[in-house]
N, C-alpha and C. Protein backbone atom coordinates (compact mmCIF):
# COMPACT_ATOMS: atom_id res chain seq x y z
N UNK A 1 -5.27 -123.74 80.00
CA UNK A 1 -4.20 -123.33 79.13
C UNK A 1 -3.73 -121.95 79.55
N UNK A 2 -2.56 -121.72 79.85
CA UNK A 2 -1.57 -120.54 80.01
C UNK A 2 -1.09 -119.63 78.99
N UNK A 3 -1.30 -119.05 78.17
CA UNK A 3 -0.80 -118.30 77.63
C UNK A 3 0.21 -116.69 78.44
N UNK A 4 1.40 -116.53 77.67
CA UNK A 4 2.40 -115.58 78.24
C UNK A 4 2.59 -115.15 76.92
N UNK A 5 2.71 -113.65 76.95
CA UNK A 5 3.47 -112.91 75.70
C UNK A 5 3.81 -111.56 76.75
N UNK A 6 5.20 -111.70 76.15
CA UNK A 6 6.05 -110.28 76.43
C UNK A 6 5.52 -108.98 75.50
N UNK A 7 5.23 -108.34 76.29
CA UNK A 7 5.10 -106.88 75.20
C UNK A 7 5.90 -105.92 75.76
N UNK A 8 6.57 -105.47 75.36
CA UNK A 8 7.62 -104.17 75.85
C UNK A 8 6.97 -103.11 75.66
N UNK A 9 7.53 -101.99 76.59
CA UNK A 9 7.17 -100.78 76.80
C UNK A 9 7.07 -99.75 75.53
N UNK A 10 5.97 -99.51 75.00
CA UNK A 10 6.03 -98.71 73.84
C UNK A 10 5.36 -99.57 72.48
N UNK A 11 6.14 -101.01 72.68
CA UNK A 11 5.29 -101.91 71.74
C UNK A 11 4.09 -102.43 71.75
N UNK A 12 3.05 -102.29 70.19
CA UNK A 12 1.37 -103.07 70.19
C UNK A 12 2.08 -104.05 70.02
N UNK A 13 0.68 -104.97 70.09
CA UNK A 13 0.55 -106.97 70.15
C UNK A 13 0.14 -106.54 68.39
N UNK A 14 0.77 -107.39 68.00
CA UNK A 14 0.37 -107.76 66.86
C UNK A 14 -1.14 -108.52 66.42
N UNK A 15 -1.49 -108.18 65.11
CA UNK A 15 -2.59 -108.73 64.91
C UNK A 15 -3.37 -109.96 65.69
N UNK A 16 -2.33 -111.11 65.06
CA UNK A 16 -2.24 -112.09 65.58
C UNK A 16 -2.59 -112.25 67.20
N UNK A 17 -1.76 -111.47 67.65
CA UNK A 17 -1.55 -112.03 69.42
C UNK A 17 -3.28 -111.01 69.99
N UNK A 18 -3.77 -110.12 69.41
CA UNK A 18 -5.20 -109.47 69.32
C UNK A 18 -6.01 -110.33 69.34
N UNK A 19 -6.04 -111.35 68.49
CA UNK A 19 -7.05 -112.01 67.83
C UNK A 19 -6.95 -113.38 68.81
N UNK A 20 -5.65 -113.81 69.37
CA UNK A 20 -5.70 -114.49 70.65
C UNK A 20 -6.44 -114.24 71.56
N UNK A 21 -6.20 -113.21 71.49
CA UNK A 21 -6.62 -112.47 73.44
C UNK A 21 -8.36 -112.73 72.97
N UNK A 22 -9.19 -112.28 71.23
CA UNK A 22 -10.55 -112.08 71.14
C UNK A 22 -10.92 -113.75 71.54
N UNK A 23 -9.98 -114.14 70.97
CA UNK A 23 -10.86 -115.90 71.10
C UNK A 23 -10.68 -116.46 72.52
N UNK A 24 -9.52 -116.13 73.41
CA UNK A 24 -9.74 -116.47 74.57
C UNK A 24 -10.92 -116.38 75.76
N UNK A 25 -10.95 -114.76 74.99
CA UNK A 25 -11.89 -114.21 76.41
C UNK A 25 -13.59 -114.48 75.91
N UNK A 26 -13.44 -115.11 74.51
CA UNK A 26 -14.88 -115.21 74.12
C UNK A 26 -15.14 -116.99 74.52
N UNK A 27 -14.27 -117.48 75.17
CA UNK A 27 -14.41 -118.75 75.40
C UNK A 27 -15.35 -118.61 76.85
N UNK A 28 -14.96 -117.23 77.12
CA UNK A 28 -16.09 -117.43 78.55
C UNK A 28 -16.26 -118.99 80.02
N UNK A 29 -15.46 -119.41 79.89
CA UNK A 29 -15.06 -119.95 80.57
C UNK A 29 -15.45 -119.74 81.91
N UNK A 30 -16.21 -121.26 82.67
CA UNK A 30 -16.75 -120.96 84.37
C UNK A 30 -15.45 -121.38 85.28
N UNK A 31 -15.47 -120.28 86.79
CA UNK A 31 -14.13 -120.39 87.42
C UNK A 31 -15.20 -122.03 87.98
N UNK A 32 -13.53 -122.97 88.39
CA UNK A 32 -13.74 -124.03 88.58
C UNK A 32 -13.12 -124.15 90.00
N UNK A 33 -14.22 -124.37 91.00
CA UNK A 33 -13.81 -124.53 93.01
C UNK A 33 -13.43 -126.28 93.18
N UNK A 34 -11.84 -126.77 93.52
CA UNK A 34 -11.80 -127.73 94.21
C UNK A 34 -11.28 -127.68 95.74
N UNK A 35 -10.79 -128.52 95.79
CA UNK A 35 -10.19 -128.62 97.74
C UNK A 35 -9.20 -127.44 97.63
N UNK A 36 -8.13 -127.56 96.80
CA UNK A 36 -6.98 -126.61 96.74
C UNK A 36 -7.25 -124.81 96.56
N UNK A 37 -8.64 -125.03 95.89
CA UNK A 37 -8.87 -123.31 95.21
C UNK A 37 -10.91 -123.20 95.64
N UNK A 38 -11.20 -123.23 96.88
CA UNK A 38 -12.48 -123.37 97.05
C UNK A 38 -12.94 -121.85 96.96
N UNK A 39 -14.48 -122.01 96.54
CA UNK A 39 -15.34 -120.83 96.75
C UNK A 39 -15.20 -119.92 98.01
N UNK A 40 -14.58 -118.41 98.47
CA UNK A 40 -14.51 -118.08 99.22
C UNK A 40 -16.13 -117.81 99.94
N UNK A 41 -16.28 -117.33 101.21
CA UNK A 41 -17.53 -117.05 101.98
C UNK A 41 -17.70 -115.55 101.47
N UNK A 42 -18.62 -114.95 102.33
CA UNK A 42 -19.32 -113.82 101.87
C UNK A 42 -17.79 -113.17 102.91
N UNK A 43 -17.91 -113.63 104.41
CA UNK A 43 -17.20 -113.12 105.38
C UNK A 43 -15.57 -113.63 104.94
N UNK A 44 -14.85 -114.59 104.53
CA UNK A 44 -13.95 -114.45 103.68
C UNK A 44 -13.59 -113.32 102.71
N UNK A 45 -14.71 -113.27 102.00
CA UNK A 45 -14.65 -111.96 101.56
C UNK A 45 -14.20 -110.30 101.95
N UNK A 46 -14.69 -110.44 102.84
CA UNK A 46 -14.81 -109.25 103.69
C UNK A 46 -13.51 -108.96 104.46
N UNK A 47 -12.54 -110.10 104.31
CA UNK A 47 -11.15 -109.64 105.27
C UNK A 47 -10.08 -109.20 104.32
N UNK A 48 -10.29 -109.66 102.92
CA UNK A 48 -9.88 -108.80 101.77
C UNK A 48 -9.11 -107.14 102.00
N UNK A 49 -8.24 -106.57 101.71
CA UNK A 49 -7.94 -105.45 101.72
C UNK A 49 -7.17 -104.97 101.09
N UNK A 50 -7.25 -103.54 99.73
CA UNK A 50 -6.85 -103.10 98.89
C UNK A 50 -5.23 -103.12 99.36
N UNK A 51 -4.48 -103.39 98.30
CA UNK A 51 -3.42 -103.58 97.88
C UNK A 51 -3.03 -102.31 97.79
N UNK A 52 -3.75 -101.05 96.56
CA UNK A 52 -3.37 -99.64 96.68
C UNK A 52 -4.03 -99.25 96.84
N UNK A 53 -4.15 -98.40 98.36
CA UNK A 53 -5.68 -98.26 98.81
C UNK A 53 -5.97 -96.64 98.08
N UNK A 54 -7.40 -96.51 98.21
CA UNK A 54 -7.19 -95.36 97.09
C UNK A 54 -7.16 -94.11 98.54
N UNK A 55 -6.81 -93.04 97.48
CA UNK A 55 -6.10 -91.39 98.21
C UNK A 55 -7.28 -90.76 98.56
N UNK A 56 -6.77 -90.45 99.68
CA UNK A 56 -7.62 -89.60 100.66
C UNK A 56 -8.15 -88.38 99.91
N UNK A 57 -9.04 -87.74 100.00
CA UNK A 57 -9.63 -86.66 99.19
C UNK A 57 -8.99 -85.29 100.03
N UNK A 58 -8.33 -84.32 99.81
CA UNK A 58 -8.23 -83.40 100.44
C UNK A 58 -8.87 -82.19 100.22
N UNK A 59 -9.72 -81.75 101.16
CA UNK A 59 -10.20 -80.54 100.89
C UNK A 59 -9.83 -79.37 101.46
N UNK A 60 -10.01 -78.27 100.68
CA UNK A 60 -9.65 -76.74 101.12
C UNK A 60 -10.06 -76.49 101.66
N UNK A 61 -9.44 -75.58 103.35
CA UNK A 61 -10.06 -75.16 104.38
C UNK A 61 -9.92 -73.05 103.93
């Protein structure tokens, strides 16, 4: 099941749409691997690469 709710910038979720989100995520739910969406490898894993990679640290010389 899909659930979508718009929340605009500045606006809370209402009670209601709260109390969605508590019962969804308490459904705990196991991810499910078929042909289309399989278990990646360890090394699959590993070719992965940050999207925003994080900032270089600059230090004072």
């Amino acid at each position: 099941m899909i659930v979508r709710r718009v929340i605009y910038e500045g606006q809370k979720p209402t009670p209601e749409q709260i109390e969605e989100i508590r019962a969804l995520k308490a459904q705990n739910r196991p991810i499910v691997y078929d042909d289309e969406f399989p278990e990646l490898t360890d090394e699959e894993l590993k070719e992965f690469k940050r999207v925003n990679p994080l900032p270089q640290k600059k230090f004072a010389s």
